[in-house]
Protein backbone atom coordinates (compact mmCIF):
# COMPACT_ATOMS: atom_id res chain seq x y z
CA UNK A 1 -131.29 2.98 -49.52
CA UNK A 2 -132.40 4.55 -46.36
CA UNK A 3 -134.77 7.05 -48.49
CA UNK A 4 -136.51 3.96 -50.20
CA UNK A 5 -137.02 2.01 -47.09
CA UNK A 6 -138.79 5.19 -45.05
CA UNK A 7 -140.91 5.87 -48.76
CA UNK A 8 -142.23 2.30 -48.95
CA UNK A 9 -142.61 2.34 -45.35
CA UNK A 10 -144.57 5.86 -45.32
CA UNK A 11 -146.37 4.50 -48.84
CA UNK A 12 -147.63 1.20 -46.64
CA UNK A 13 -148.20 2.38 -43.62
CA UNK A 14 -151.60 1.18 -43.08
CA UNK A 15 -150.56 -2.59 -43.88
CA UNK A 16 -147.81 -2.45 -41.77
CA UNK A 17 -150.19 -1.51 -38.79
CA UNK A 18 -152.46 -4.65 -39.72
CA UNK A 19 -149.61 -6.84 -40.06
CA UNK A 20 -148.23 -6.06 -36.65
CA UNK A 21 -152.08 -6.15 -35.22
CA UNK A 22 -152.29 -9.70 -36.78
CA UNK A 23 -149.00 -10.46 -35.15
CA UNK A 24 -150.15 -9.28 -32.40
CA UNK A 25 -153.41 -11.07 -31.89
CA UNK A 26 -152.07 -14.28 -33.55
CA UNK A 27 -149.38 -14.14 -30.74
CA UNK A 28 -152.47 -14.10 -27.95
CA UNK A 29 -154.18 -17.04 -29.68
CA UNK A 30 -150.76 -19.18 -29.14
CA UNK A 31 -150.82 -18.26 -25.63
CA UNK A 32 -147.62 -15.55 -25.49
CA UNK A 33 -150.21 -13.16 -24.08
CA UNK A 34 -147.45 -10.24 -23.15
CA UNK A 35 -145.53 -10.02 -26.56
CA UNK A 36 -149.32 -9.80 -28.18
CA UNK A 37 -150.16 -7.12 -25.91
CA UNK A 38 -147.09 -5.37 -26.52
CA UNK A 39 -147.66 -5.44 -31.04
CA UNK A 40 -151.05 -4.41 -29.92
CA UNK A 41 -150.14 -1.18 -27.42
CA UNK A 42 -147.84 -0.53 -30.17
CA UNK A 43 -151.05 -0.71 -32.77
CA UNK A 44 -152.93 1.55 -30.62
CA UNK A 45 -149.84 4.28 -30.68
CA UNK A 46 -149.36 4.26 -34.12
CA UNK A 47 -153.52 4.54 -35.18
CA UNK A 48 -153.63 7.26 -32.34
CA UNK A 49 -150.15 9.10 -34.55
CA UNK A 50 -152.31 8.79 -37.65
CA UNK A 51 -155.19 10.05 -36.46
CA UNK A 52 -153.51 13.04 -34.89
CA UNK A 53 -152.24 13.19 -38.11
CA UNK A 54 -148.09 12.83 -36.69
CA UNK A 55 -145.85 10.73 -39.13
CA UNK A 56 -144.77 7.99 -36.98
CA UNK A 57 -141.44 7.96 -39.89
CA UNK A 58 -140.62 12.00 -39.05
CA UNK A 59 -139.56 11.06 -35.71
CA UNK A 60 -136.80 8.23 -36.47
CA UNK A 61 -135.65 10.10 -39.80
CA UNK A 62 -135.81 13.71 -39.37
CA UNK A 63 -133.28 15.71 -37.62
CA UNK A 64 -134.99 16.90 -34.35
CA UNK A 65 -132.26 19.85 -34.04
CA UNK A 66 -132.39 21.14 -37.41
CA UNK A 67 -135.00 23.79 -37.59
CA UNK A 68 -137.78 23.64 -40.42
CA UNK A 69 -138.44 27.18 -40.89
CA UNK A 70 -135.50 29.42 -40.73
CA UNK A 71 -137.86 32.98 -39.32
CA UNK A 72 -139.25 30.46 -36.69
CA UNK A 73 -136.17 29.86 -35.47
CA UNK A 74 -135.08 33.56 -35.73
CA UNK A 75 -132.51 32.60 -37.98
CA UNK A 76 -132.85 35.47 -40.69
CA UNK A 77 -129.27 37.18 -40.04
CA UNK A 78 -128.67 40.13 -38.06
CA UNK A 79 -131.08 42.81 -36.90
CA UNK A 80 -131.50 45.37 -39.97
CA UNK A 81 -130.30 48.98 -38.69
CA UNK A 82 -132.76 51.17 -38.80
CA UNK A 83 -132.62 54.82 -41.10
CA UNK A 84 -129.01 56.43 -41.35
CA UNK A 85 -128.48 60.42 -40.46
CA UNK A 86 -125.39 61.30 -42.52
């Protein structure tokens, strides 16, 4: 479930930003002035993550500990030995 919730989410991204901006600036119009500016700082973040190019979804479902790249983390076993003399 979790998996089809973060695909539709990553999949819509761009209408979930407008629906929180209209949120947001709907809320201003009915005079609750600090929740709109709140949906709209949190507008501004996620269009700044896009255009950076981050995916706002990466940092709630990825696992932050688990490295991507096993040779970045230097994770590739133990240190070969070099030539043997017999």
């Amino acid at each position: 479930m979790r998996k089809r919730a973060a695909a539709h989410l990553k999949g819509n991204i761009w209408l979930w930003i407008a629906g929180i901006a209209v949120v947001g600036a709907s809320a201003i119009m009915l005079d609750f002035g600090t929740i709109g500016a709140f949906l709209l700082m949190i507008v501004g973040i996620l269009i700044i993550m896009a255009d950076a190019h981050v995916d706002p979804l990466a940092l709630v479902t990825e696992d932050a500990l688990d490295p991507d790249d096993e040779d970045e983390a230097g994770v590739g076993g133990p240190p070969r030995a070099g030539p043997q003399v017999t």
